[in-house]
Protein backbone atom coordinates (compact mmCIF):
# COMPACT_ATOMS: atom_id res chain seq x y z
CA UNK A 1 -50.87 -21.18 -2.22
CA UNK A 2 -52.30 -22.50 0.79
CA UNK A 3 -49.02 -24.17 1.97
CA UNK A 4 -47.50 -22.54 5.00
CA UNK A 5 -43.95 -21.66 4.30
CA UNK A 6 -40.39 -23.40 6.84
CA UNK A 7 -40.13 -20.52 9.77
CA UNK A 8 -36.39 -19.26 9.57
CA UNK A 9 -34.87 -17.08 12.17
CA UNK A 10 -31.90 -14.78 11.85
CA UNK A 11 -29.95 -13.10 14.45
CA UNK A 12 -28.95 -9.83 14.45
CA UNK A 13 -26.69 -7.62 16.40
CA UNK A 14 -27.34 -4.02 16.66
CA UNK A 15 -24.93 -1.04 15.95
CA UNK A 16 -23.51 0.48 18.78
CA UNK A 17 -24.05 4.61 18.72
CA UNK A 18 -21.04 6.17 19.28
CA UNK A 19 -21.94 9.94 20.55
CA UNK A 20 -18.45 11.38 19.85
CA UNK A 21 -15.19 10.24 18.68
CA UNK A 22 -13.98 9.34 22.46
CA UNK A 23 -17.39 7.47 22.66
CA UNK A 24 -16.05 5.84 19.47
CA UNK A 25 -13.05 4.63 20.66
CA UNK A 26 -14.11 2.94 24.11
CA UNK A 27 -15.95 -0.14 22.63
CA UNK A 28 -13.80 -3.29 22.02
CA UNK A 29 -12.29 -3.61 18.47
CA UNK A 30 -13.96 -4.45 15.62
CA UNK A 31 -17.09 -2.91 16.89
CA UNK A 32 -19.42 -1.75 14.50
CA UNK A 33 -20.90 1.79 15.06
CA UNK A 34 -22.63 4.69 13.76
CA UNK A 35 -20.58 7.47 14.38
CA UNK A 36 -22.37 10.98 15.15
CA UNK A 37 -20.64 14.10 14.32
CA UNK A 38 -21.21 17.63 15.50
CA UNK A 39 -18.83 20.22 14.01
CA UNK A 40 -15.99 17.70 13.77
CA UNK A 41 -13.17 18.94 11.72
CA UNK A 42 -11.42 17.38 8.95
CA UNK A 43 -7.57 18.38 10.55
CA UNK A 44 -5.85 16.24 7.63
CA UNK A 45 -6.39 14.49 4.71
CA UNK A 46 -3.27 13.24 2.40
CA UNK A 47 -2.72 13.33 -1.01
CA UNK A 48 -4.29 9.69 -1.10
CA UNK A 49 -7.02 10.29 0.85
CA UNK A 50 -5.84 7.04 3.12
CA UNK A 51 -4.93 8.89 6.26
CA UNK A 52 -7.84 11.20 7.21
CA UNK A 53 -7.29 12.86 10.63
CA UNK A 54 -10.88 13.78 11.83
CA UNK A 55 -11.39 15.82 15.46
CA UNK A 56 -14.25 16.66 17.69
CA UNK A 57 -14.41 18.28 21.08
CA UNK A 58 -13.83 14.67 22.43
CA UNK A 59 -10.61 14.07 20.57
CA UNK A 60 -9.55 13.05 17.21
CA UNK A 61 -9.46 10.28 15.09
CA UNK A 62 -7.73 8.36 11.96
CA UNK A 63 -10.34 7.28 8.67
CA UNK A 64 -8.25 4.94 7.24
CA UNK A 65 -9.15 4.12 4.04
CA UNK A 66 -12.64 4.78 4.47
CA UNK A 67 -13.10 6.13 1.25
CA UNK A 68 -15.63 8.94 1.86
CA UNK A 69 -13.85 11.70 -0.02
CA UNK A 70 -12.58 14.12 2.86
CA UNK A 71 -10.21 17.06 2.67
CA UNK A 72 -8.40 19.24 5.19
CA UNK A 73 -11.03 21.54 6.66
CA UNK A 74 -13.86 19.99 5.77
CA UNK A 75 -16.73 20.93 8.32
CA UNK A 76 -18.92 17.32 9.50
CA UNK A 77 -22.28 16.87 10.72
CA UNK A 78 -24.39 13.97 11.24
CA UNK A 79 -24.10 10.58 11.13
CA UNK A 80 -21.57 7.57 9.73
CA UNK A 81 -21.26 3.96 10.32
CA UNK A 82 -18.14 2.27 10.89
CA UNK A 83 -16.02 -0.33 13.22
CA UNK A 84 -13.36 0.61 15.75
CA UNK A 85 -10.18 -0.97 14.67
CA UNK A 86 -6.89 -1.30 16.79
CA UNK A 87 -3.82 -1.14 14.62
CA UNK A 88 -0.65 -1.41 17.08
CA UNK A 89 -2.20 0.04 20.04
CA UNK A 90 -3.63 3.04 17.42
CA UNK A 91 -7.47 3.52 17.07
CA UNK A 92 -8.92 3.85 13.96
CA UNK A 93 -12.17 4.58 12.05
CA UNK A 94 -12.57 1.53 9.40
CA UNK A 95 -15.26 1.31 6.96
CA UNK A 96 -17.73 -1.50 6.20
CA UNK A 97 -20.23 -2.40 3.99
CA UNK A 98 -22.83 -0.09 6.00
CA UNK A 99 -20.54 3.12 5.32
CA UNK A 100 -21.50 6.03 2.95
CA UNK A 101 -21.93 9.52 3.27
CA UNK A 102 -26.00 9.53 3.07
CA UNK A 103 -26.23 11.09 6.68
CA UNK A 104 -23.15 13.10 6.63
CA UNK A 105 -22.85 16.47 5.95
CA UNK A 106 -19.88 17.45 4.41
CA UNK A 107 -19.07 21.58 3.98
CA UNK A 108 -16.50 23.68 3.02
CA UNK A 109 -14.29 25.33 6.19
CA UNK A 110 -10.75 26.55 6.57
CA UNK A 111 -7.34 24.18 7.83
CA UNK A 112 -6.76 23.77 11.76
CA UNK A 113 -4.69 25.51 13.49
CA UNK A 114 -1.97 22.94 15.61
CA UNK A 115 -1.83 22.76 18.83
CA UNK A 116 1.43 23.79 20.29
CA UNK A 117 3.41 20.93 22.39
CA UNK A 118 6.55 20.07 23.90
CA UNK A 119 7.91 16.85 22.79
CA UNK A 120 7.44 15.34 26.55
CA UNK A 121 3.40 16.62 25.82
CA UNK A 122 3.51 14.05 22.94
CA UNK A 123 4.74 11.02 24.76
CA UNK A 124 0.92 10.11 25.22
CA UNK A 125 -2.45 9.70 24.23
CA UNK A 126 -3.62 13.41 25.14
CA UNK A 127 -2.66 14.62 21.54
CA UNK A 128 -3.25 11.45 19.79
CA UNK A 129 -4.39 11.72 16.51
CA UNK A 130 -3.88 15.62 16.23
CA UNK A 131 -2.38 18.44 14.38
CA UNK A 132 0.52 19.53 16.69
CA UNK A 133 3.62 21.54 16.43
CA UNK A 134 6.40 21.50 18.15
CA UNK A 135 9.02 24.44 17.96
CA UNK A 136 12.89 24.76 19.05
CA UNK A 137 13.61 21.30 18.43
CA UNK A 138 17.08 19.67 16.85
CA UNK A 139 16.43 17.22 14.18
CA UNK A 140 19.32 14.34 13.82
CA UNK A 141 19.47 10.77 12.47
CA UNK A 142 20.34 7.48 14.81
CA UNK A 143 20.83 5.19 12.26
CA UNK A 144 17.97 5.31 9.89
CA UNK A 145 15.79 6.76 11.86
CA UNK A 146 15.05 10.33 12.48
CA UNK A 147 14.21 12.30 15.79
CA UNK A 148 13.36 15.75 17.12
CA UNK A 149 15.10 16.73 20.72
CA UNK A 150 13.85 18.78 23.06
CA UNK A 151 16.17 18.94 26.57
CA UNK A 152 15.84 15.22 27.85
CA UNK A 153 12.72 14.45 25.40
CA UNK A 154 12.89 12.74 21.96
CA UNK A 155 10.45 11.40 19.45
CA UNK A 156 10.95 10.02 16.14
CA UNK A 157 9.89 11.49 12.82
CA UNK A 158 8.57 9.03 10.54
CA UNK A 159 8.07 10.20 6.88
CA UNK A 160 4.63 8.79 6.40
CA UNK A 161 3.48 11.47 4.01
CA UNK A 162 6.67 11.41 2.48
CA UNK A 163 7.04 15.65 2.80
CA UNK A 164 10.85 14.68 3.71
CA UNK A 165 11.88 13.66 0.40
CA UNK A 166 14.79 15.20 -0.97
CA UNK A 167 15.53 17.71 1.73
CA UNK A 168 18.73 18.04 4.18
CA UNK A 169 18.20 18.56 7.66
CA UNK A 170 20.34 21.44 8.94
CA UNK A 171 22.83 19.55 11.47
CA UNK A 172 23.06 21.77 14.91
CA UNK A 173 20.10 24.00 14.73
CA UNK A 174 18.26 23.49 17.83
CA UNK A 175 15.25 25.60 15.94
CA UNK A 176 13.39 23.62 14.31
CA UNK A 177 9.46 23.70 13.99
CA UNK A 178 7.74 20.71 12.90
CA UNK A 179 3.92 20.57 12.60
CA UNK A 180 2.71 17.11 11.89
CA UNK A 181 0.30 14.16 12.89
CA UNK A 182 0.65 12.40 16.52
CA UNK A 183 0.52 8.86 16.22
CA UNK A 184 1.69 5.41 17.92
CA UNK A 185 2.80 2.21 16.64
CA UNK A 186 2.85 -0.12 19.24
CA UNK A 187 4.29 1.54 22.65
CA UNK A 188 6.21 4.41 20.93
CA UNK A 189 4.92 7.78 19.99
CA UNK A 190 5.90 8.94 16.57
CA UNK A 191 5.19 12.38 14.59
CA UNK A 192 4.23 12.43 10.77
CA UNK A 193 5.50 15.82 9.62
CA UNK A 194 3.13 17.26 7.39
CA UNK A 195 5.91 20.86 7.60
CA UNK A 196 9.09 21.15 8.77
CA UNK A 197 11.19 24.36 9.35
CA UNK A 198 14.99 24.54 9.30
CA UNK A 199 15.86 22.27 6.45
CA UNK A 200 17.38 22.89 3.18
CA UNK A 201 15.64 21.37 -0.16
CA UNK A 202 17.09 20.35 -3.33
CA UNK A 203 15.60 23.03 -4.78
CA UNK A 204 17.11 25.76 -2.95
CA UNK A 205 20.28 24.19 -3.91
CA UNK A 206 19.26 24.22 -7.57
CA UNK A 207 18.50 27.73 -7.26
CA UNK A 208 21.93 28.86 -5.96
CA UNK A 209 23.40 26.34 -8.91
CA UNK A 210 21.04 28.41 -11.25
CA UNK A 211 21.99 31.65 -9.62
CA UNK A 212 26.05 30.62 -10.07
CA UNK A 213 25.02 30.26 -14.28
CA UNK A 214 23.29 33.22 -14.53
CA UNK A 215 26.71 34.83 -13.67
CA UNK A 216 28.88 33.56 -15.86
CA UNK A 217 29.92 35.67 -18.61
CA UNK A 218 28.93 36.53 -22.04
CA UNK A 219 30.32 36.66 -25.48
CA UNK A 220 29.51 37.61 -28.92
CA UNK A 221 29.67 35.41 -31.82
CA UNK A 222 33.28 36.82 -32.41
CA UNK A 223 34.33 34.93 -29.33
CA UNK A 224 34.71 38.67 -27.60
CA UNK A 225 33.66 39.05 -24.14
CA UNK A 226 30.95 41.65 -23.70
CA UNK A 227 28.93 43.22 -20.78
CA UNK A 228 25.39 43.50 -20.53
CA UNK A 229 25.35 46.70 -22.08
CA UNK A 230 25.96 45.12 -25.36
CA UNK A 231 23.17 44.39 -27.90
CA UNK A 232 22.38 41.34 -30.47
CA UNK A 233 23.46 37.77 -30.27
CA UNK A 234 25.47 36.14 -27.74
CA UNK A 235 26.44 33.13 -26.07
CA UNK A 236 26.60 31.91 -22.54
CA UNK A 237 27.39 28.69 -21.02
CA UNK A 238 27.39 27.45 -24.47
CA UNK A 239 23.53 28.77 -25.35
CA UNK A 240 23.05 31.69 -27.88
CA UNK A 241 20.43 34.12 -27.68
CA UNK A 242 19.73 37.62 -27.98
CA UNK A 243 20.71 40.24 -25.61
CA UNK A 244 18.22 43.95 -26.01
């Protein structure tokens, strides 16, 4: 009516604009940004779509859990808000209630290529974040840990993706090539593999153990052992079928 209303204020703090992903990570954490993007590249995304490795021309980034539906090679443009967050020294894109997709353009493009490294290249922040590979390394376990050696250089391999599972690293062979995610936890520099080269899998050695039945030999329902030249029913490792 003709009553005149309490005056209220409110307070409010505006978002930072991040330029670039190295723009992105100056700020303090827990700053709250909108994030532009011009041909950034989508370098990794796992299965879960919880680790999202994003890069620009300024460096790269990880989206954790930020929900936005990215794969590897995704092409971005535009605009998304976020906050800087510092996880054990690592910088990381982390969604709020302000983040969505509505000024991000999202299109179709082909995986990154990894940028070749020593190991003494990734004991710093240069590569942080990125798709790198490393080649003639040896792989060996200290304790439960795993690490890749190169001359004086080491850095540990730590499973995140889990692409390790079930496979036995070759012990001696100073050729390995591992392609994989450069990350830090706390002051040490650690590689996710996403690929490893020079390992043997379970299922190579259910192949030869497939390979070693596939040889054994062959009778007929008589019990008589028969080559393969022989025609109708027959048995191997106790299984009957027919032989044209």
């Amino acid at each position: 009516g003709s009553s005149s209303s309490i005056v209220t204020t409110k307070e409010f703090a505006a978002a930072y604009n991040a330029s670039n992903i190295a723009d992105f990570k100056a700020p303090v954490d827990g700053t709250v940004q909108n994030l532009t993007l011009n041909t950034a590249k989508v370098i990794y995304a796992d299965e879960t779509n919880k680790y999202v490795y994003v890069k620009d021309e300024t460096g790269a980034i990880c989206f954790y859990n930020a929900g936005l539906g990215l794969t590897t090679g995704d092409v971005l443009n535009g605009s998304v808000a976020g906050e800087l967050s510092i996880f054990n020294n690592m910088p990381q894109f982390r969604a709020n209630s302000l983040t969505n997709k509505d000024k991000l353009t999202q299109s179709t493009g082909t995986p990154e290529e990894p940028i070749a490294a020593t190991v003494s290249d990734l004991l710093g922040d240069k590569y942080l974040c990125n798709l790198v590979k490393i080649s003639g390394v040896k792989l060996d376990s200290v304790d439960s840990n795993l690490y890749a050696y190169q001359g004086d250089a080491q850095i540990q391999i730590y499973d995140q993706f889990k692409k390790l599972t079930g496979v036995e690293i070759v012990k001696g062979n100073e050729n390995n090539i591992v392609t994989g995610i450069l990350v830090v936890y706390k002051t040490t520099y650690e590689l996710y593999p996403i690929t490893v080269d020079g390992i043997v899998t379970t299922a190579i050695t259910d192949l030869k153990a497939d390979s070693a039945k596939a040889q054994a030999p062959v009778y007929n329902l008589a019990g008589q052992r028969v080559d393969a030249a022989y025609k109708g029913v027959v048995i191997q490792n106790g299984k009957k079928f027919i032989q044209r």
